[in-house]
N, C-alpha and C. Protein backbone atom coordinates (compact mmCIF):
# COMPACT_ATOMS: atom_id res chain seq x y z
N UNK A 1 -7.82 -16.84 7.22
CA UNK A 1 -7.54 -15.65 8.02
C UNK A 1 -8.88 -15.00 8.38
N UNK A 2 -9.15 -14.77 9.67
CA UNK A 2 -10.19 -14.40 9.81
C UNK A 2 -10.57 -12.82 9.50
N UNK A 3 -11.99 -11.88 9.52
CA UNK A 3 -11.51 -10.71 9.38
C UNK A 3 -11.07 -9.66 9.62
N UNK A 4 -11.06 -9.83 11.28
CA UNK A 4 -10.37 -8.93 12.11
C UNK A 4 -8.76 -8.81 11.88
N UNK A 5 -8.10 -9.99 11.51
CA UNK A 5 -6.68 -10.52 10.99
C UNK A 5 -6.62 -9.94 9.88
N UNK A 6 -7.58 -10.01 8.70
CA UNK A 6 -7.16 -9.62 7.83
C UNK A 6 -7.43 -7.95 8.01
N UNK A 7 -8.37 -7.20 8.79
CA UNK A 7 -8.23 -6.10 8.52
C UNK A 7 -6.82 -5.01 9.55
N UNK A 8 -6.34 -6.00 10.24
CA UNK A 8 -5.05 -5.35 10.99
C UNK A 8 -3.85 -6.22 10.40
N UNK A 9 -3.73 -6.33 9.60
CA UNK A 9 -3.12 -7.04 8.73
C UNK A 9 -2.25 -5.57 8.04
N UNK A 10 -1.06 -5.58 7.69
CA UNK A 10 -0.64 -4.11 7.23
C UNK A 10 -1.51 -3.56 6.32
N UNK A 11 -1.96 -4.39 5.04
CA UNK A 11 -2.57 -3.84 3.70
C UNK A 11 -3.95 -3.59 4.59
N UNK A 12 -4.51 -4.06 5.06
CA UNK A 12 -6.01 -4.47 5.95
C UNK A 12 -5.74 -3.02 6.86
N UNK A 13 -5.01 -2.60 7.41
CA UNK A 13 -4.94 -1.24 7.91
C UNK A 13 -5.11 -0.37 7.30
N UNK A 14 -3.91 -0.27 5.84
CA UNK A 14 -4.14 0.86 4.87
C UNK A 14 -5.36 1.19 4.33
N UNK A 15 -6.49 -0.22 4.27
CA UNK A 15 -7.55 -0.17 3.85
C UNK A 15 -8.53 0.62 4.71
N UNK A 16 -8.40 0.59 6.33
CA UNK A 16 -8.92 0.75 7.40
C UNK A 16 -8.67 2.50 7.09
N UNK A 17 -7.29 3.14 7.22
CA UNK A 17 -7.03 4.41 6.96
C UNK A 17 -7.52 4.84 6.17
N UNK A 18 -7.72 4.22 4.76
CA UNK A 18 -7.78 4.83 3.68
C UNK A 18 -9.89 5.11 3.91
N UNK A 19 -10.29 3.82 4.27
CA UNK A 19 -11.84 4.81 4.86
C UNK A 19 -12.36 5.30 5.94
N UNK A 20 -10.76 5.47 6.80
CA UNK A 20 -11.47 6.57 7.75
C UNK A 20 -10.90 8.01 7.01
N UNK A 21 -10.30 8.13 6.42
CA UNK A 21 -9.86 9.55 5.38
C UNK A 21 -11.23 9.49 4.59
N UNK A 22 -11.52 8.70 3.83
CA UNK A 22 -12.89 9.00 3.15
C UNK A 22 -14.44 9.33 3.48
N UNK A 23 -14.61 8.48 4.95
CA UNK A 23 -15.55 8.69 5.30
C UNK A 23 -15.37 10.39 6.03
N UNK A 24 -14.15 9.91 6.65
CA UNK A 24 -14.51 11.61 7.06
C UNK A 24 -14.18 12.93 6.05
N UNK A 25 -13.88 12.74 5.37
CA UNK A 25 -14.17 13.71 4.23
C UNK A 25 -15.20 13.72 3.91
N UNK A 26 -15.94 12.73 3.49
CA UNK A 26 -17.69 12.73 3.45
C UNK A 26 -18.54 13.57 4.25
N UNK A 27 -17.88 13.15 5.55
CA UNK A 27 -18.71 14.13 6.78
C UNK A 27 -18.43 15.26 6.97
N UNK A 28 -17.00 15.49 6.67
CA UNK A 28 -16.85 17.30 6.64
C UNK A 28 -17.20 18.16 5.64
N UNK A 29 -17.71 17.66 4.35
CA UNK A 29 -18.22 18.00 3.44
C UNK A 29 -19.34 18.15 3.56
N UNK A 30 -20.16 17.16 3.92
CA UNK A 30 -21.18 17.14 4.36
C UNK A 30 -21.86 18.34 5.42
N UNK A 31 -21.13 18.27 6.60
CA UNK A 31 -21.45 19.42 7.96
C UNK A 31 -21.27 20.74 7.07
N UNK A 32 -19.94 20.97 6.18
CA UNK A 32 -19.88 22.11 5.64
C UNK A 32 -20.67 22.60 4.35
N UNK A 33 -20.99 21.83 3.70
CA UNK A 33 -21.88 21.89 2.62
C UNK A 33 -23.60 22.65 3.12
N UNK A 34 -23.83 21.60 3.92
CA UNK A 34 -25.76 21.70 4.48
C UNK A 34 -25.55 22.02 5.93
N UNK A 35 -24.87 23.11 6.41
CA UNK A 35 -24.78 23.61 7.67
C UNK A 35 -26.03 24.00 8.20
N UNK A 36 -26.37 24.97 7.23
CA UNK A 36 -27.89 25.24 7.93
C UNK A 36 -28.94 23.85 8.09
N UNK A 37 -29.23 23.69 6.79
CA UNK A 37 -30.15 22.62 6.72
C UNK A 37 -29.49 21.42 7.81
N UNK A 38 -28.72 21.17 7.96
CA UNK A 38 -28.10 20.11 8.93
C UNK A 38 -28.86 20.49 10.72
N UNK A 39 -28.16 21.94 10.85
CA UNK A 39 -28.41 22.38 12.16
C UNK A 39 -29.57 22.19 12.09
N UNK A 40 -31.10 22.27 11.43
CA UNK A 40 -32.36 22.33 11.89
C UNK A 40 -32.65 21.53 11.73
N UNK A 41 -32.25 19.87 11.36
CA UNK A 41 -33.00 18.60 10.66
C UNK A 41 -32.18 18.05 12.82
N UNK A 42 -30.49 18.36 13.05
CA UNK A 42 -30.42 17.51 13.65
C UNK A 42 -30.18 18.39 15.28
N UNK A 43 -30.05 19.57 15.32
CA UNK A 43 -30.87 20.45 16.79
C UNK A 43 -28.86 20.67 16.80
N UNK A 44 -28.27 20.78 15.86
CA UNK A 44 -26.85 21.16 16.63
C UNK A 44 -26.23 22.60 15.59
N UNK A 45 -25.83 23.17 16.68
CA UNK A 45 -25.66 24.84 16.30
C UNK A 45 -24.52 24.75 15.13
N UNK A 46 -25.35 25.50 14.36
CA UNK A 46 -24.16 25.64 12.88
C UNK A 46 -22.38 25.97 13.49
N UNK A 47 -22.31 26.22 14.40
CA UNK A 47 -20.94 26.90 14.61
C UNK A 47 -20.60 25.57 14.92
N UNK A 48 -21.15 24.78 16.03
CA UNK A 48 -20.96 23.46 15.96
C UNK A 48 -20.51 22.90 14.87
N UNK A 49 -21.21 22.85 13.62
CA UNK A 49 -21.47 21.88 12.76
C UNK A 49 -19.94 22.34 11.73
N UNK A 50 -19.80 23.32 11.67
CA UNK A 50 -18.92 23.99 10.96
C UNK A 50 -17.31 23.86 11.52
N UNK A 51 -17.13 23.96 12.69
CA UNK A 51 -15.92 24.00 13.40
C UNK A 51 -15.65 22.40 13.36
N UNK A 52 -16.72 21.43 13.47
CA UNK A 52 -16.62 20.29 13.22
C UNK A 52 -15.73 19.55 11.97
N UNK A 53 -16.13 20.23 10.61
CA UNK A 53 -16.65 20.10 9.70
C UNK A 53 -15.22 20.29 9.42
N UNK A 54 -14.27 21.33 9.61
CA UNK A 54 -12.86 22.19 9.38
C UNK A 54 -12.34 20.78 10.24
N UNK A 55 -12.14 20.47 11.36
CA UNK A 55 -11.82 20.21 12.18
C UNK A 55 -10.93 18.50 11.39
N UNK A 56 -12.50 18.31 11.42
CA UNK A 56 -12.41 16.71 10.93
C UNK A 56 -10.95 16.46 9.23
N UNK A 57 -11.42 17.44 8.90
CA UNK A 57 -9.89 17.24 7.87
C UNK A 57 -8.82 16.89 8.01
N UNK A 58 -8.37 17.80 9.94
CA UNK A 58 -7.06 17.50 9.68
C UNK A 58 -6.99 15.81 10.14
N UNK A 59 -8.06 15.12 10.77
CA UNK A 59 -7.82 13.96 10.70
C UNK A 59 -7.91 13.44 9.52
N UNK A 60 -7.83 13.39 8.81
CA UNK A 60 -9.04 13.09 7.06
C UNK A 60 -6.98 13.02 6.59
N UNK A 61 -6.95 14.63 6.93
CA UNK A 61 -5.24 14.26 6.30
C UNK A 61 -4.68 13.57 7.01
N UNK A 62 -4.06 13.23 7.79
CA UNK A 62 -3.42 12.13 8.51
C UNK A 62 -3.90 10.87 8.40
N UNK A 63 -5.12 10.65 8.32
CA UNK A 63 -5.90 9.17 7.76
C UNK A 63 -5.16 9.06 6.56
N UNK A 64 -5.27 9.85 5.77
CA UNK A 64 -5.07 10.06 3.94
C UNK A 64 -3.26 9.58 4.04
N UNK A 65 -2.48 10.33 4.84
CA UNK A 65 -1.09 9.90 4.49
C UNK A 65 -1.01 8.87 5.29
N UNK A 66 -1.34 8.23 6.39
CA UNK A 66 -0.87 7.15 6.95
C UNK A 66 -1.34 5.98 5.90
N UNK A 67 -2.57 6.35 5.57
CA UNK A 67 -3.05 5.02 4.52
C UNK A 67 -2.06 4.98 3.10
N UNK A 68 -1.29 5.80 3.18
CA UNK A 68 -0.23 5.61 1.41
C UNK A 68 0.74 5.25 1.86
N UNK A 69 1.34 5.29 3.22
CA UNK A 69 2.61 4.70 4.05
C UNK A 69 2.88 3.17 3.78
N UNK A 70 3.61 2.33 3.53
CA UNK A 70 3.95 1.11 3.13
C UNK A 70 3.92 0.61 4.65
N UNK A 71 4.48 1.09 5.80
CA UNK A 71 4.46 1.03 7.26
C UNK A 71 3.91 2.17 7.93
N UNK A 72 2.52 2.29 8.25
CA UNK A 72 2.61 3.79 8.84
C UNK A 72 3.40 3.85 10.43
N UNK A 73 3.84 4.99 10.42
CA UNK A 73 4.76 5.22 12.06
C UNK A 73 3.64 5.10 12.65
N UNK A 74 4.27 4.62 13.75
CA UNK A 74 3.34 3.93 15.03
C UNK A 74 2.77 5.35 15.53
N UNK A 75 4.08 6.30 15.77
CA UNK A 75 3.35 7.75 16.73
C UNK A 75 2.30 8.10 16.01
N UNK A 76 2.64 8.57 14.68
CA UNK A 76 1.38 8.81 14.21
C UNK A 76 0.02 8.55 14.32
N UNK A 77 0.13 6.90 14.09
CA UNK A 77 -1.01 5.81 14.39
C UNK A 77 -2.24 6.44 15.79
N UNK A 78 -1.23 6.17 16.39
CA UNK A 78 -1.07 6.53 18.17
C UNK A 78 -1.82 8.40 17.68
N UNK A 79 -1.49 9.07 17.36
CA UNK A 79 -2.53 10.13 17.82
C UNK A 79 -3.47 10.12 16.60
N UNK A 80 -3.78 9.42 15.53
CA UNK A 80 -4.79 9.33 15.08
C UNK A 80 -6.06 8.61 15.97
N UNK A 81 -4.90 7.07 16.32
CA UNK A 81 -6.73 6.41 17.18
C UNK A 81 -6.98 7.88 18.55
N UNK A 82 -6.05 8.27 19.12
CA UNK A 82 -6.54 9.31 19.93
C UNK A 82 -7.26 10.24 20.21
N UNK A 83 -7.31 10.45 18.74
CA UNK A 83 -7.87 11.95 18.01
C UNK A 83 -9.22 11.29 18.00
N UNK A 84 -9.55 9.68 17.08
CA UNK A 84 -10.65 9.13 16.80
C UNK A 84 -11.51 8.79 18.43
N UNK A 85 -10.71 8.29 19.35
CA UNK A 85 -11.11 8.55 20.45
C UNK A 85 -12.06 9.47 21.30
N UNK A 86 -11.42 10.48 20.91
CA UNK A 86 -11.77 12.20 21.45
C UNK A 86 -12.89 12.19 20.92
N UNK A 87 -13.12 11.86 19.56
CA UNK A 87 -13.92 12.32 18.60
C UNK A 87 -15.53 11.87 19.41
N UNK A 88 -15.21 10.54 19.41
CA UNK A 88 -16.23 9.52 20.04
C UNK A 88 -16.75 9.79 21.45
N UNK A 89 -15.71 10.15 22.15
CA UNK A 89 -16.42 10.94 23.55
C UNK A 89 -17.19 12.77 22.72
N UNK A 90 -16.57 12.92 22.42
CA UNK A 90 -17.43 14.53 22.04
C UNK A 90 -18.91 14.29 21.43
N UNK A 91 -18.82 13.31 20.49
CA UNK A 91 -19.95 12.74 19.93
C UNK A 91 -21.17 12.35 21.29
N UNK A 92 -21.15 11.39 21.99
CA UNK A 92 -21.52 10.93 23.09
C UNK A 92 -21.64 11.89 24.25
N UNK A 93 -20.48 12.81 24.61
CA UNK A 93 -20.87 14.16 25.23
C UNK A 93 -22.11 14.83 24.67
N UNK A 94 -22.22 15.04 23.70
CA UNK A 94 -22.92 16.15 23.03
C UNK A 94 -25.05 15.34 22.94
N UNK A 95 -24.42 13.66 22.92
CA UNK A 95 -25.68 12.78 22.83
C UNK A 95 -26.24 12.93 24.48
N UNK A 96 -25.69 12.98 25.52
CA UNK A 96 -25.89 13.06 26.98
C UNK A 96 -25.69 14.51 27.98
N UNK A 97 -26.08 15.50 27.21
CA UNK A 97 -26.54 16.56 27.49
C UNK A 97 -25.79 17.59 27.46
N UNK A 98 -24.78 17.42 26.02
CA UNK A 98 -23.87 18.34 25.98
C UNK A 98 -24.16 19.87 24.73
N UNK A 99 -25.65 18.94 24.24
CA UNK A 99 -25.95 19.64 23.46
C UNK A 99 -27.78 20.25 23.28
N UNK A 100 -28.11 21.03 24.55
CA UNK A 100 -29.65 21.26 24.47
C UNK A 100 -29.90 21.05 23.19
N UNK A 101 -30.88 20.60 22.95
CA UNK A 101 -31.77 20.88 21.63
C UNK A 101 -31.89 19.71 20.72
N UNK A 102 -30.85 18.81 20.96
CA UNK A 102 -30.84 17.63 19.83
C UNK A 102 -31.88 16.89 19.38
N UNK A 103 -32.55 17.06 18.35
CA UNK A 103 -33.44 16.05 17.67
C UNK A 103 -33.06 14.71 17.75
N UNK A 104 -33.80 14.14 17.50
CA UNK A 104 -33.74 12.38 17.44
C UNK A 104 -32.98 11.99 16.68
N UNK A 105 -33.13 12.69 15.06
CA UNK A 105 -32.25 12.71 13.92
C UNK A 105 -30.55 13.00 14.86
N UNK A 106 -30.63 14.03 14.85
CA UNK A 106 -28.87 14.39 15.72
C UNK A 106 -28.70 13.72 16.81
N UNK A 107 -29.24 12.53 17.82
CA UNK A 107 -29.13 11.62 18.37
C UNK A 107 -28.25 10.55 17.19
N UNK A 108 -29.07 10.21 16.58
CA UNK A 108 -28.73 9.28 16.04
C UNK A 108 -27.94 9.58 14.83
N UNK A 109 -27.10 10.66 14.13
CA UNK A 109 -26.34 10.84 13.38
C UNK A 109 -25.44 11.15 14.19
N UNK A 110 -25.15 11.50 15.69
CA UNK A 110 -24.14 11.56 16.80
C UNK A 110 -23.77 10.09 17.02
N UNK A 111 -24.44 9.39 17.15
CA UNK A 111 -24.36 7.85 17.58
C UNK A 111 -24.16 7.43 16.74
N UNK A 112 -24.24 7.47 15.66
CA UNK A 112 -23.68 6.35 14.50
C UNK A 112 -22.64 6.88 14.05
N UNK A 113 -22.09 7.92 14.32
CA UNK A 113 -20.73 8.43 13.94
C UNK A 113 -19.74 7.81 15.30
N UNK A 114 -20.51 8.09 16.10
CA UNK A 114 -19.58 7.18 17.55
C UNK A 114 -19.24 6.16 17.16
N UNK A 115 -20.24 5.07 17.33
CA UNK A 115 -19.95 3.89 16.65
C UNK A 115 -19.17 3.52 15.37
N UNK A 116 -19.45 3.92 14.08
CA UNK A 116 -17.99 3.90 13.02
C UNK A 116 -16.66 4.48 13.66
N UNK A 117 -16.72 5.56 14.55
CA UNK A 117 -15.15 6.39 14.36
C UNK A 117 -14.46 5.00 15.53
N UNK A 118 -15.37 4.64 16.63
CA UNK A 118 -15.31 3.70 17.21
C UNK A 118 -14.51 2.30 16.89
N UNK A 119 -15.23 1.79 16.10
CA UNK A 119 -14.83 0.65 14.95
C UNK A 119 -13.66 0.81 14.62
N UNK A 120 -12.96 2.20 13.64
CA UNK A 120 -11.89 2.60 13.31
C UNK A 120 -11.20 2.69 13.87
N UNK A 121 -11.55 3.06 14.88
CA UNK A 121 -10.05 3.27 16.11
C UNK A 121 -9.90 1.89 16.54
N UNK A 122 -10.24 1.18 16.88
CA UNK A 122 -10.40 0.06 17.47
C UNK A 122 -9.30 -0.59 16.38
N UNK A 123 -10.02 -0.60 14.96
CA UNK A 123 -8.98 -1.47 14.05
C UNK A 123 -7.81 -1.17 14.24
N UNK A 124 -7.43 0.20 13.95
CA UNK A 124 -6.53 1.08 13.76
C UNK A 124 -5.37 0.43 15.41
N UNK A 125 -5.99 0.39 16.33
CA UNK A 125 -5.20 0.26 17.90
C UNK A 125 -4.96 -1.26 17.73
N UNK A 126 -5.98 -1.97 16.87
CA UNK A 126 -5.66 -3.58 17.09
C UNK A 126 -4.18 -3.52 15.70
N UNK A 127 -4.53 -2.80 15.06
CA UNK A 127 -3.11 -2.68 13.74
C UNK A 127 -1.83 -2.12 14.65
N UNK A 128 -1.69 -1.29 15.04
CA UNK A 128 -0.84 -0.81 15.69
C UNK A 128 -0.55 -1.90 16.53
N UNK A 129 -1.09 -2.49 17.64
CA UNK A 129 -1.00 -3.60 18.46
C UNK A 129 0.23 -4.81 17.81
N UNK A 130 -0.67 -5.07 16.72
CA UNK A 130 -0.02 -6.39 16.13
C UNK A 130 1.22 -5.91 15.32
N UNK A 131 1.24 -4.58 14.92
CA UNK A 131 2.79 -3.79 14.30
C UNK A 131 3.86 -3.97 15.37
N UNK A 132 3.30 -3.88 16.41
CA UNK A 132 4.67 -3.97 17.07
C UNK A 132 4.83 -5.36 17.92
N UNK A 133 4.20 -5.96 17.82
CA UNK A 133 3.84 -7.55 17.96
C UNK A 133 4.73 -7.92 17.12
N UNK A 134 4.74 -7.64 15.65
CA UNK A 134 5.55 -8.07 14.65
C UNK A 134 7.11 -7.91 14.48
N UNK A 135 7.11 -6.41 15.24
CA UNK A 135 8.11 -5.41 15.37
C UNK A 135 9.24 -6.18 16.68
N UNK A 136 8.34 -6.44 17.59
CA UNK A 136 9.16 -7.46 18.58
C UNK A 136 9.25 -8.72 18.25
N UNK A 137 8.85 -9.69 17.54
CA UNK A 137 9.44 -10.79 16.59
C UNK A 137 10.76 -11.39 16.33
């Protein structure tokens, strides 16, 4: 089984959910923890960093219960990769001039958050994909 198969694979999803709930708990902990120190290392305004920071939970919870689901519901699924979506354009907005001031550092802690939430959604839409692939069977 290759690993794209195995990671949209049902258990291979839960696994997928279960670290996009972790990682982004990491990061909202993170933005909320070292707000200040964050805003001046990466050029993005604490209110930014903070509203972010709240924000990202409620995906964090919905990551968190879809990943304990034996089947997670598809709708659900469906506005999580959406949400992860959004996320990834705001990220990339904010890298292409949505955010005067960005350091190199906040370039590239914007962009590498694109890229993972990216990844995730992607799994997450290829799991969903093959759920109902299975589902029409």
């Amino acid at each position: 089984m290759s690993l794209i198969a195995s990671l949209t694979s049902p258990a291979g999803l839960r696994r997928v959910l279960a670290f996009d709930a972790l990682s982004g708990a990491a990061t909202g902990a993170l933005q909320l923890g070292l707000t200040g120190l964050l805003s001046q290392w990466l050029g993005i305004s604490e209110a930014l960093l903070q509203g972010a920071g709240i924000a990202i939970f409620a995906f964090v919870a919905l990551a968190a219960w879809l990943a304990l689901q034996a089947t997670p519901p598809r709708g659900a699924l469906a506005v999580l990769v959406i949400g992860n979506l959004a996320w990834v354009a705001g990220c990339l907005a904010l890298v292409f001039g949505g955010a005067p001031g960005v350091t190199g550092l906040g370039v590239g802690y914007l962009l590498f958050q694109a890229v993972v939430v990216l990844v995730l959604a992607e799994l997450q839409w290829m799991g969903l994909r093959r759920h109902r692939l299975v589902l029409a069977v």
